[in-house]
C-alpha atoms as a PDB file:
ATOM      1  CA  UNK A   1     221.728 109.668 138.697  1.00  0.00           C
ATOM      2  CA  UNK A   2     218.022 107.432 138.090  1.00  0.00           C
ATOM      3  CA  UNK A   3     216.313 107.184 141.455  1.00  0.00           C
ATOM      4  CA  UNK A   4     215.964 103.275 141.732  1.00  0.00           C
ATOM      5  CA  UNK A   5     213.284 101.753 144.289  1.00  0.00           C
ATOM      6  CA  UNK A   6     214.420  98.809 145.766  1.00  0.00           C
ATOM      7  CA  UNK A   7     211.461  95.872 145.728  1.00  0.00           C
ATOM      8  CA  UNK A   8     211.206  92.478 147.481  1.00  0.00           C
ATOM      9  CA  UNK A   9     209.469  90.289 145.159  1.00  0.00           C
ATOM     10  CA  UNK A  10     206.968  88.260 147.525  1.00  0.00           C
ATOM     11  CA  UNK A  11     204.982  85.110 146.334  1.00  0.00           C
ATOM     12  CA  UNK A  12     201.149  86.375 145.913  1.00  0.00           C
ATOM     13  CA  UNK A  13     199.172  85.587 148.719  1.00  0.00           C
ATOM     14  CA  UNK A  14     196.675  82.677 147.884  1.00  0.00           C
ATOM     15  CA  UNK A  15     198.642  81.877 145.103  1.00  0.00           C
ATOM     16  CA  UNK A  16     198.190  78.039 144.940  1.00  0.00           C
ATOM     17  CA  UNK A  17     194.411  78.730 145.813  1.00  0.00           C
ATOM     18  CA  UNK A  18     194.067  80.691 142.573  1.00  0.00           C
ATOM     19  CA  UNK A  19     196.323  78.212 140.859  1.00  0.00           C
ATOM     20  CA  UNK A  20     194.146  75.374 142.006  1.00  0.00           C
ATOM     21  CA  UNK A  21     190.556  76.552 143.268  1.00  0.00           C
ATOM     22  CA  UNK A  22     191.048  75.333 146.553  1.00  0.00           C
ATOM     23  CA  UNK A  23     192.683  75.499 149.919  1.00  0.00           C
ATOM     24  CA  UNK A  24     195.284  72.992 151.047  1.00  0.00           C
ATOM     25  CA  UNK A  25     193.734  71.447 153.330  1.00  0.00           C
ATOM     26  CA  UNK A  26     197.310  70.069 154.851  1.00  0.00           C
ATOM     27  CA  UNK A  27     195.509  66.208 155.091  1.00  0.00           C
ATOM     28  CA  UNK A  28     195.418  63.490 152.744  1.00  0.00           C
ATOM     29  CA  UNK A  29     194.007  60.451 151.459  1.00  0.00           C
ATOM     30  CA  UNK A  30     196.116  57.605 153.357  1.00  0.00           C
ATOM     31  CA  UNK A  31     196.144  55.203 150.139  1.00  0.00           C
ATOM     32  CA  UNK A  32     197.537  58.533 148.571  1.00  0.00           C
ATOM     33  CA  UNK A  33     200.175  58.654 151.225  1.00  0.00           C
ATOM     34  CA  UNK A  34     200.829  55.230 150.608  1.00  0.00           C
ATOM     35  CA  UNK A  35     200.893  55.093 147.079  1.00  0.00           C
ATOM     36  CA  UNK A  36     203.529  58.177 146.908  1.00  0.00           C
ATOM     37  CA  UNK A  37     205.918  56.486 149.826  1.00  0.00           C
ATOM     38  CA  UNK A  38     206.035  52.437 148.562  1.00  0.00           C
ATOM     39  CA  UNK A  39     207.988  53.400 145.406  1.00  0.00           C
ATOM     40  CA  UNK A  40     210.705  54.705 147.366  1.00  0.00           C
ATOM     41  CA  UNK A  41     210.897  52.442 149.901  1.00  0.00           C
ATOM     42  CA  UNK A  42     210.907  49.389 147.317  1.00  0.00           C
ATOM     43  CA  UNK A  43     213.757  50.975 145.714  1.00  0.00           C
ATOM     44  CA  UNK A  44     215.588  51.866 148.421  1.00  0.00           C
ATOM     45  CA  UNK A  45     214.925  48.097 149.821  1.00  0.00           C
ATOM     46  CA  UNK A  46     216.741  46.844 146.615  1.00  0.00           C
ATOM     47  CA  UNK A  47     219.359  49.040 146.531  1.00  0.00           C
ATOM     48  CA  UNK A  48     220.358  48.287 150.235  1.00  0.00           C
ATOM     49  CA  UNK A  49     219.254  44.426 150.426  1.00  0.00           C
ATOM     50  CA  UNK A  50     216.949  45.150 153.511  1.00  0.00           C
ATOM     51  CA  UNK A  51     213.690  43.411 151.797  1.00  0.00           C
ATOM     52  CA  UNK A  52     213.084  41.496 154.743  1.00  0.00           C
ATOM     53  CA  UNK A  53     213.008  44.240 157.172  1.00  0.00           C
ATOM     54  CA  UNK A  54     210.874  46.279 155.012  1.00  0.00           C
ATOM     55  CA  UNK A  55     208.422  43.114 154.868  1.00  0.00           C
ATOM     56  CA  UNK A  56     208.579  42.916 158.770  1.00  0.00           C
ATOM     57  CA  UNK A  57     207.698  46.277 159.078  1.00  0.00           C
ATOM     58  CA  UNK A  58     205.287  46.380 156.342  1.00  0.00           C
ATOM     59  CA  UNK A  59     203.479  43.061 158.065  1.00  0.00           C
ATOM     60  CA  UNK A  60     203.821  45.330 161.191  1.00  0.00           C
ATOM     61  CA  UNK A  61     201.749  48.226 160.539  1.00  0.00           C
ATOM     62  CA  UNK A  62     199.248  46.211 158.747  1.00  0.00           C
ATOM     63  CA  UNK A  63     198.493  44.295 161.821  1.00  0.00           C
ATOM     64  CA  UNK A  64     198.561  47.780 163.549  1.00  0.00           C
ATOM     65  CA  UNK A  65     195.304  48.615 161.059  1.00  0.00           C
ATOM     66  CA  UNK A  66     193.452  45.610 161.676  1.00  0.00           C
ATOM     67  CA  UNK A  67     194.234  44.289 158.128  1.00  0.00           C
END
């Protein structure tokens, strides 16, 4: 009988920091955050006819940053 060695494959450590160059930094850019949200909530405004309340909320939080 072959003597098999079990092995747990592991994801490298620093992985996406080789991949990339840098660290995650776990932050980012609010327009970025923005930008990667609104197409989703558009969409799921038209697909559940709740335009207005996404307007409300949208008029909300831009009075909330002083815009």
């Amino acid at each position: 009988m072959a003597n098999t060695v079990s092995r747990t494959v592991r994801p490298m450590r620093g992985s996406r920091i080789a991949a990339f160059g840098t660290r995650p930094s776990g932050t980012r850019h609010p327009l970025v955050a923005a930008a990667m949200v609104l197409p989703l909530a558009v969409l799921l405004a038209l697909l559940f006819g709740g335009f207005d309340a996404v307007a409300t909320q949208a008029s909300s939080v831009a009075g909330l940053m002083g815009r």
